[in-house]
PDB file of N, CA and C in Angstrom:
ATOM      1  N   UNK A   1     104.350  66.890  90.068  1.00  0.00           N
ATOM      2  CA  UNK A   1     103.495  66.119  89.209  1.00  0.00           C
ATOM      3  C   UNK A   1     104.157  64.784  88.913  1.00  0.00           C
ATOM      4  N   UNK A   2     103.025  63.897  89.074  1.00  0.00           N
ATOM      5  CA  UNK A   2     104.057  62.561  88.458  1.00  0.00           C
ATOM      6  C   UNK A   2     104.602  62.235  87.201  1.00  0.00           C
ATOM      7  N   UNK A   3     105.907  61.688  87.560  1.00  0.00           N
ATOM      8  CA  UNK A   3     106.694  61.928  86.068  1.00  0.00           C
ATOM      9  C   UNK A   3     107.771  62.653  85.996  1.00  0.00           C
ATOM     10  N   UNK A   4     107.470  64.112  86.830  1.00  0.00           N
ATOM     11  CA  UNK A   4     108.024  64.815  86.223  1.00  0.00           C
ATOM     12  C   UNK A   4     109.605  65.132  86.685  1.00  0.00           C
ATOM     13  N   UNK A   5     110.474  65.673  86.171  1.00  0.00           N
ATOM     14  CA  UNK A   5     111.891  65.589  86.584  1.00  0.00           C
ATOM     15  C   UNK A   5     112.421  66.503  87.677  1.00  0.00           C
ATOM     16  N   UNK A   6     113.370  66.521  88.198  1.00  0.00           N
ATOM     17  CA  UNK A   6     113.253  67.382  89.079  1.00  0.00           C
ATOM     18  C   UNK A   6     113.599  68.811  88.414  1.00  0.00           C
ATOM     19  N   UNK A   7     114.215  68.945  87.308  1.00  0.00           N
ATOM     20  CA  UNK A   7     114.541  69.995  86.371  1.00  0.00           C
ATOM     21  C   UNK A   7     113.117  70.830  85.965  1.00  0.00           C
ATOM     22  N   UNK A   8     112.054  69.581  85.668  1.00  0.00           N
ATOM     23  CA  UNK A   8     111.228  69.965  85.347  1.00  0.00           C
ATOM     24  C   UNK A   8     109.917  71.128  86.370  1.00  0.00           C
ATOM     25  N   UNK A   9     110.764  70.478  87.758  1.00  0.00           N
ATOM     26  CA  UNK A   9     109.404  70.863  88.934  1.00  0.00           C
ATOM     27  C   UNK A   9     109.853  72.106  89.361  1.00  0.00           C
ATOM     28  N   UNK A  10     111.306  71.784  88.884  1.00  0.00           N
ATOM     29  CA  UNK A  10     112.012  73.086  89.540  1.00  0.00           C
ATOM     30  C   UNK A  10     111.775  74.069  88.238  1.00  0.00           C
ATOM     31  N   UNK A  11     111.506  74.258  87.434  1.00  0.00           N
ATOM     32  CA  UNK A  11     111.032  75.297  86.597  1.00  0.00           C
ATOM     33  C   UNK A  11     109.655  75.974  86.793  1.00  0.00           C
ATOM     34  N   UNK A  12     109.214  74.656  86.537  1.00  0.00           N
ATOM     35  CA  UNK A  12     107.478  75.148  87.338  1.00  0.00           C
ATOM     36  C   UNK A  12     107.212  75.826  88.594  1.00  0.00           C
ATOM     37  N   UNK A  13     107.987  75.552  89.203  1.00  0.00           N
ATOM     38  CA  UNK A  13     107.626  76.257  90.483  1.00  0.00           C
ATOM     39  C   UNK A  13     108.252  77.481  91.039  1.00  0.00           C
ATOM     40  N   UNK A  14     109.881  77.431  90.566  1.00  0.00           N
ATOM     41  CA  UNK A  14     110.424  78.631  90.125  1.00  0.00           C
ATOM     42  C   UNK A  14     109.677  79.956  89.513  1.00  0.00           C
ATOM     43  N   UNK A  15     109.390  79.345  88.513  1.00  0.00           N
ATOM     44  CA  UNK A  15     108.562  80.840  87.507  1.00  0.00           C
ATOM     45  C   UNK A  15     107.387  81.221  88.524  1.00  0.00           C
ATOM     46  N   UNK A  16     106.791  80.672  88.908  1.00  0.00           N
ATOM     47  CA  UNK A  16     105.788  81.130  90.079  1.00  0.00           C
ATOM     48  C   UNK A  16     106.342  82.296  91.046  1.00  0.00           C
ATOM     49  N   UNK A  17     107.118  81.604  91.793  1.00  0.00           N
ATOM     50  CA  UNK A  17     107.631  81.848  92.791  1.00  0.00           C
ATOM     51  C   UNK A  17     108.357  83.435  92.469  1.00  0.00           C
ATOM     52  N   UNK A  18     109.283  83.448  91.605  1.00  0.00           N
ATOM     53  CA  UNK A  18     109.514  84.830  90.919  1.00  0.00           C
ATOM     54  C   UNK A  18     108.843  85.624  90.430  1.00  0.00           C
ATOM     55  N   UNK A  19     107.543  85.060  89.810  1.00  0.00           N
ATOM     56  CA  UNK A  19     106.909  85.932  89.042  1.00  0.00           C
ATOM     57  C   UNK A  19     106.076  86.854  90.648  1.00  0.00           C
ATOM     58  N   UNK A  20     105.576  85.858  91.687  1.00  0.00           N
ATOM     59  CA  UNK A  20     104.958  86.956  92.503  1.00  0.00           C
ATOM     60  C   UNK A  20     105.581  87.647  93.798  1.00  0.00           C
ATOM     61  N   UNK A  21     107.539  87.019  93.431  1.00  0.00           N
ATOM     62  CA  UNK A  21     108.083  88.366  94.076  1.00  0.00           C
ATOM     63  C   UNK A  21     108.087  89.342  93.357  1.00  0.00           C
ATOM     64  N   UNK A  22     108.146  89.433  91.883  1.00  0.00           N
ATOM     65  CA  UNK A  22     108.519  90.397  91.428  1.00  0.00           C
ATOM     66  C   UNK A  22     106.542  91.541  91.748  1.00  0.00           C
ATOM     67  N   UNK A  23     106.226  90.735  91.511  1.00  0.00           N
ATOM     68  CA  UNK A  23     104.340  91.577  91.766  1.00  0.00           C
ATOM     69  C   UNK A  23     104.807  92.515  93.159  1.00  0.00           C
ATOM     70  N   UNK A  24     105.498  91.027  94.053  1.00  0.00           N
ATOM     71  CA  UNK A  24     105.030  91.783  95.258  1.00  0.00           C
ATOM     72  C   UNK A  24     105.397  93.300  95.415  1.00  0.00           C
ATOM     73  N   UNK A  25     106.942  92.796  95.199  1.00  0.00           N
ATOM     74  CA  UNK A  25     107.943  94.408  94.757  1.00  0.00           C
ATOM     75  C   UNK A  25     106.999  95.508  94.076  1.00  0.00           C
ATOM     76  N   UNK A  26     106.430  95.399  92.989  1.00  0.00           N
ATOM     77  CA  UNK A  26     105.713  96.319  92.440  1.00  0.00           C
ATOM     78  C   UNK A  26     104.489  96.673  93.384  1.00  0.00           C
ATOM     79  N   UNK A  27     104.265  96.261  93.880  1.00  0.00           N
ATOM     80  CA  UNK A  27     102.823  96.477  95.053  1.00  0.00           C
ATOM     81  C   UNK A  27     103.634  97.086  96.140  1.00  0.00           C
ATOM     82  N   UNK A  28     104.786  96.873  96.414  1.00  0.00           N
ATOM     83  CA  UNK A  28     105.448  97.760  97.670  1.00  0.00           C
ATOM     84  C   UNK A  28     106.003  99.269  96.894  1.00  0.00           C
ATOM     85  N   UNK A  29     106.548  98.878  96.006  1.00  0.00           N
ATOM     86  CA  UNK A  29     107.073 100.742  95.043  1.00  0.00           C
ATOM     87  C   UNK A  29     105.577 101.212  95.037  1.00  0.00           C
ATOM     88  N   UNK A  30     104.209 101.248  95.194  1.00  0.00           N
ATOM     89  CA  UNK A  30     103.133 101.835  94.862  1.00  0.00           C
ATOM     90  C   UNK A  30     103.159 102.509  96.014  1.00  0.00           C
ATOM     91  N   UNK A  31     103.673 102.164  97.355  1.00  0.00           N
ATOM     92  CA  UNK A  31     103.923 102.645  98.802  1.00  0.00           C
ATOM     93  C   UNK A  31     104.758 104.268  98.573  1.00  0.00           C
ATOM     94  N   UNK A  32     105.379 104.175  97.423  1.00  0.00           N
ATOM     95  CA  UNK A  32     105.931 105.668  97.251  1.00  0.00           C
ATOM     96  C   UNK A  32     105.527 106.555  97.338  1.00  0.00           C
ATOM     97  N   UNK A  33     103.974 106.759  96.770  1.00  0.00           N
ATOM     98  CA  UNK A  33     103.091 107.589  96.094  1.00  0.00           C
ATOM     99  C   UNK A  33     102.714 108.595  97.641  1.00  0.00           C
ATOM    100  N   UNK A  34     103.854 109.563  97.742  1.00  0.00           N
ATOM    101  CA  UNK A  34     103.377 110.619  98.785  1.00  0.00           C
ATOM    102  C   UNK A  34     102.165 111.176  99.404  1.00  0.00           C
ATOM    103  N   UNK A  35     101.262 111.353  98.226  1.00  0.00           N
ATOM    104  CA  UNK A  35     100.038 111.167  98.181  1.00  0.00           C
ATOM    105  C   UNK A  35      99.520 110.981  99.253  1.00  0.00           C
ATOM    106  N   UNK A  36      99.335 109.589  99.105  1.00  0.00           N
ATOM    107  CA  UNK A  36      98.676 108.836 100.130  1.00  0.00           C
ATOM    108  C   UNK A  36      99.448 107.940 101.211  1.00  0.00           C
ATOM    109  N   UNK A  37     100.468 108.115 101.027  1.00  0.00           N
ATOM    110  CA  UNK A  37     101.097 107.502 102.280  1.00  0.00           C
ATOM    111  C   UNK A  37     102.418 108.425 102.851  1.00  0.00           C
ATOM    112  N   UNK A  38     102.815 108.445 103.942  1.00  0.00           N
ATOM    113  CA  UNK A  38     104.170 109.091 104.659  1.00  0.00           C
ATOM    114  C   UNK A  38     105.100 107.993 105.415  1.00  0.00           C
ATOM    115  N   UNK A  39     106.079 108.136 105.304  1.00  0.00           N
ATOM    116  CA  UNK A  39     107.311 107.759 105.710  1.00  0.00           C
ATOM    117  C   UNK A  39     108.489 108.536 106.335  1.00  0.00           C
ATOM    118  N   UNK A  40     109.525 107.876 107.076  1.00  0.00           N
ATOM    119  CA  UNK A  40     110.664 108.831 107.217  1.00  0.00           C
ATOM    120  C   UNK A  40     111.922 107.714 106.896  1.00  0.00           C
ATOM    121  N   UNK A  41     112.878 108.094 106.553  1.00  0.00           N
ATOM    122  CA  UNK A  41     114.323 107.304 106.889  1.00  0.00           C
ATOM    123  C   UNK A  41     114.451 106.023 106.982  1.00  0.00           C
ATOM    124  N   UNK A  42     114.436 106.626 108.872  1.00  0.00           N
ATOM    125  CA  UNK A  42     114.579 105.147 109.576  1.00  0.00           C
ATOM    126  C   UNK A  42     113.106 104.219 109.345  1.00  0.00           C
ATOM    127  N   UNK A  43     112.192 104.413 108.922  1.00  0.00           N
ATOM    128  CA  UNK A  43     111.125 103.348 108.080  1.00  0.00           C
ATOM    129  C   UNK A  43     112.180 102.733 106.900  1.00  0.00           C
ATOM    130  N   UNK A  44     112.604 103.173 106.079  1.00  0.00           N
ATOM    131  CA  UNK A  44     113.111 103.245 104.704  1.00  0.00           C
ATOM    132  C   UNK A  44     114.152 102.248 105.071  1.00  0.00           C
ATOM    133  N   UNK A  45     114.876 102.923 105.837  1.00  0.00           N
ATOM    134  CA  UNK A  45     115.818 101.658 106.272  1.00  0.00           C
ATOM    135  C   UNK A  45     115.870 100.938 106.500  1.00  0.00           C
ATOM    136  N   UNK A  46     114.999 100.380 107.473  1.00  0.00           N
ATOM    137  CA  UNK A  46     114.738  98.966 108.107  1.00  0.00           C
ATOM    138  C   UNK A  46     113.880  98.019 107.318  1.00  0.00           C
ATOM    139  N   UNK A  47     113.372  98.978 105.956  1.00  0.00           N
ATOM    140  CA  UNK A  47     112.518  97.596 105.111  1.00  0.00           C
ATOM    141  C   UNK A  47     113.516  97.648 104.001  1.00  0.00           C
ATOM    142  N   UNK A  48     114.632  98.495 103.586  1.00  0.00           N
ATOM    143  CA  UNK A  48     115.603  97.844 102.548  1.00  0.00           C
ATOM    144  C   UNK A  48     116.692  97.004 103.589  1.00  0.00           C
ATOM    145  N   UNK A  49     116.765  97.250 104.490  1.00  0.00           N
ATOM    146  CA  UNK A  49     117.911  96.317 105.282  1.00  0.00           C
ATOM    147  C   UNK A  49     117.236  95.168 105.494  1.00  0.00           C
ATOM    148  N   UNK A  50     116.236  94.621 105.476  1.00  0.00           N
ATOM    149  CA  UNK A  50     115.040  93.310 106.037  1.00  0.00           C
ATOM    150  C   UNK A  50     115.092  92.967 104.588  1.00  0.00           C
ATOM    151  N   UNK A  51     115.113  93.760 103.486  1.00  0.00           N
ATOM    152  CA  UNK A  51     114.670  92.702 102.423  1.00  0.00           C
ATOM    153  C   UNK A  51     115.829  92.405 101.925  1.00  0.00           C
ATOM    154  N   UNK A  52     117.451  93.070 101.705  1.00  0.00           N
ATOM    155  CA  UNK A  52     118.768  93.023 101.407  1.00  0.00           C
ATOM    156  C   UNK A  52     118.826  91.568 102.230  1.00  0.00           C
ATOM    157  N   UNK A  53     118.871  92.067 103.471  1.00  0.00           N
ATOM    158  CA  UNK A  53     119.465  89.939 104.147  1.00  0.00           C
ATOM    159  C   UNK A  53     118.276  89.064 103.921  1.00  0.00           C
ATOM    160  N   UNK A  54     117.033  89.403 103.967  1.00  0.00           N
ATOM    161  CA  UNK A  54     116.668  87.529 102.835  1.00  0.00           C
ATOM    162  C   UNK A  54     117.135  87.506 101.405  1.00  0.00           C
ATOM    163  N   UNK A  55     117.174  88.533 100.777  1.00  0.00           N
ATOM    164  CA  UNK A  55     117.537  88.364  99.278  1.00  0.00           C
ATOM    165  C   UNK A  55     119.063  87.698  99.152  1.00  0.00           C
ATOM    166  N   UNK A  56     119.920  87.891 100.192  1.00  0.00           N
ATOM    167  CA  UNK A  56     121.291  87.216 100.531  1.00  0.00           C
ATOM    168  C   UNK A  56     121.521  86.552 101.296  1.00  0.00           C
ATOM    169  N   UNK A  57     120.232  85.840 101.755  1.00  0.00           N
ATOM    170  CA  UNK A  57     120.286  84.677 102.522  1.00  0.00           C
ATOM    171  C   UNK A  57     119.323  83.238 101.633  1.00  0.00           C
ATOM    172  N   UNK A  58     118.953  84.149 100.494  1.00  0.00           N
ATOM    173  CA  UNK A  58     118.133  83.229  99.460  1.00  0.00           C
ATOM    174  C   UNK A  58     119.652  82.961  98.324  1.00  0.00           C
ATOM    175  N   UNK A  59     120.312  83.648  98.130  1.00  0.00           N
ATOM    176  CA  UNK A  59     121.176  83.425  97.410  1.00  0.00           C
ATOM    177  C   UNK A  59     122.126  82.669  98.098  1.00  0.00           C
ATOM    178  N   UNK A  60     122.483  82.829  99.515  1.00  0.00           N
ATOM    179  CA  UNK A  60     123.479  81.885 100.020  1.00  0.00           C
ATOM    180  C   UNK A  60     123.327  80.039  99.982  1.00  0.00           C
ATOM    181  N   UNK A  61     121.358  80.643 100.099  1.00  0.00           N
ATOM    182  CA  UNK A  61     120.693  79.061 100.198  1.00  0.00           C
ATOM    183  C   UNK A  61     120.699  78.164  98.845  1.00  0.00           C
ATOM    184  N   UNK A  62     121.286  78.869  97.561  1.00  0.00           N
ATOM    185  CA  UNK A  62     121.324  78.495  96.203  1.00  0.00           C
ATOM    186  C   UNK A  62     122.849  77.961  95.955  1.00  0.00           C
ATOM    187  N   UNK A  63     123.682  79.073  96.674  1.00  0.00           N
ATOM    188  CA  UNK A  63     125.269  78.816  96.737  1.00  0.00           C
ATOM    189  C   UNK A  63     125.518  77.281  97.426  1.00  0.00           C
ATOM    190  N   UNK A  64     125.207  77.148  98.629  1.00  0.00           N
ATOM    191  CA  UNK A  64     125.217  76.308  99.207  1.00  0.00           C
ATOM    192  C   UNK A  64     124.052  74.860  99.152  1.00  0.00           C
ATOM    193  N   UNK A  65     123.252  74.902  98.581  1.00  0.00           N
ATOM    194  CA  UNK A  65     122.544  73.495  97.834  1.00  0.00           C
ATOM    195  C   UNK A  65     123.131  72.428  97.454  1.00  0.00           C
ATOM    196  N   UNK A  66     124.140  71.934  97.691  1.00  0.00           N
ATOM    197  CA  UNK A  66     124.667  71.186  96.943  1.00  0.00           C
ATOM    198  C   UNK A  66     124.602  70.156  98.545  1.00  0.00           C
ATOM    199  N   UNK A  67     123.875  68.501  98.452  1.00  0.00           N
ATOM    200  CA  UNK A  67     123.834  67.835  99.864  1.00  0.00           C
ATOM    201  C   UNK A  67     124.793  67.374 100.390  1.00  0.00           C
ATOM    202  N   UNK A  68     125.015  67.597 102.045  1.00  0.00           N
ATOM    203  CA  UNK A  68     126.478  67.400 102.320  1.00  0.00           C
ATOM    204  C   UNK A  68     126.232  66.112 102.087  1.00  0.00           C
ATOM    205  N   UNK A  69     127.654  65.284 102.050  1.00  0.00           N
ATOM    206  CA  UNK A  69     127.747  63.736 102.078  1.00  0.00           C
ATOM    207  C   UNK A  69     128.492  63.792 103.366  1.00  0.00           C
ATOM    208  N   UNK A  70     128.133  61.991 103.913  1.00  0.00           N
ATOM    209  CA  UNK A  70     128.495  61.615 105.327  1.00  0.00           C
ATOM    210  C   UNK A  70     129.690  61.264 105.162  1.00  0.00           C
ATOM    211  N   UNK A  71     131.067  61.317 105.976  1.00  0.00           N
ATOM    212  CA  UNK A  71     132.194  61.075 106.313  1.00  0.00           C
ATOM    213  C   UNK A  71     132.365  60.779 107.236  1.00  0.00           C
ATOM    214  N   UNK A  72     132.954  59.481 107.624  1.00  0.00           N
ATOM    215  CA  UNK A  72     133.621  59.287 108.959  1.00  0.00           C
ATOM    216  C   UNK A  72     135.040  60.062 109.109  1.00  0.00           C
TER     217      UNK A  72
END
């Protein structure tokens, strides 16, 4: 928005952004419900191992934010 700071855009868009991973997460735990859906293991595994390395590749991308500067 114009005007606004970058502190500021980065809040705004932040809270978004978290608020509908956290939904999404809750819309994937509903996948539990035996009920109506089946799974084994190696399913189980490969969607906590897929979501573990972006969740630590989103944090590396926060660690590392800072812009390189040019050096000769």
């Amino acid at each position: 928005m114009k005007g606004e700071t970058k502190e500021g855009r980065f809040k705004r868009v932040v809270q978004k952004r978290v608020q509908n991973t956290l939904d999404s997460l809750r819309r994937l735990s509903q996948c539990a419900n035996k009920r109506m859906y089946q799974w084994d293991e190696n399913q189980l595994d490969k969607i906590w191992t897929t979501i573990d390395k972006e969740l630590e590749s989103c944090k590396v991308s926060f660690k590392n934010a800072d812009p390189e500067e040019f050096q000769l």
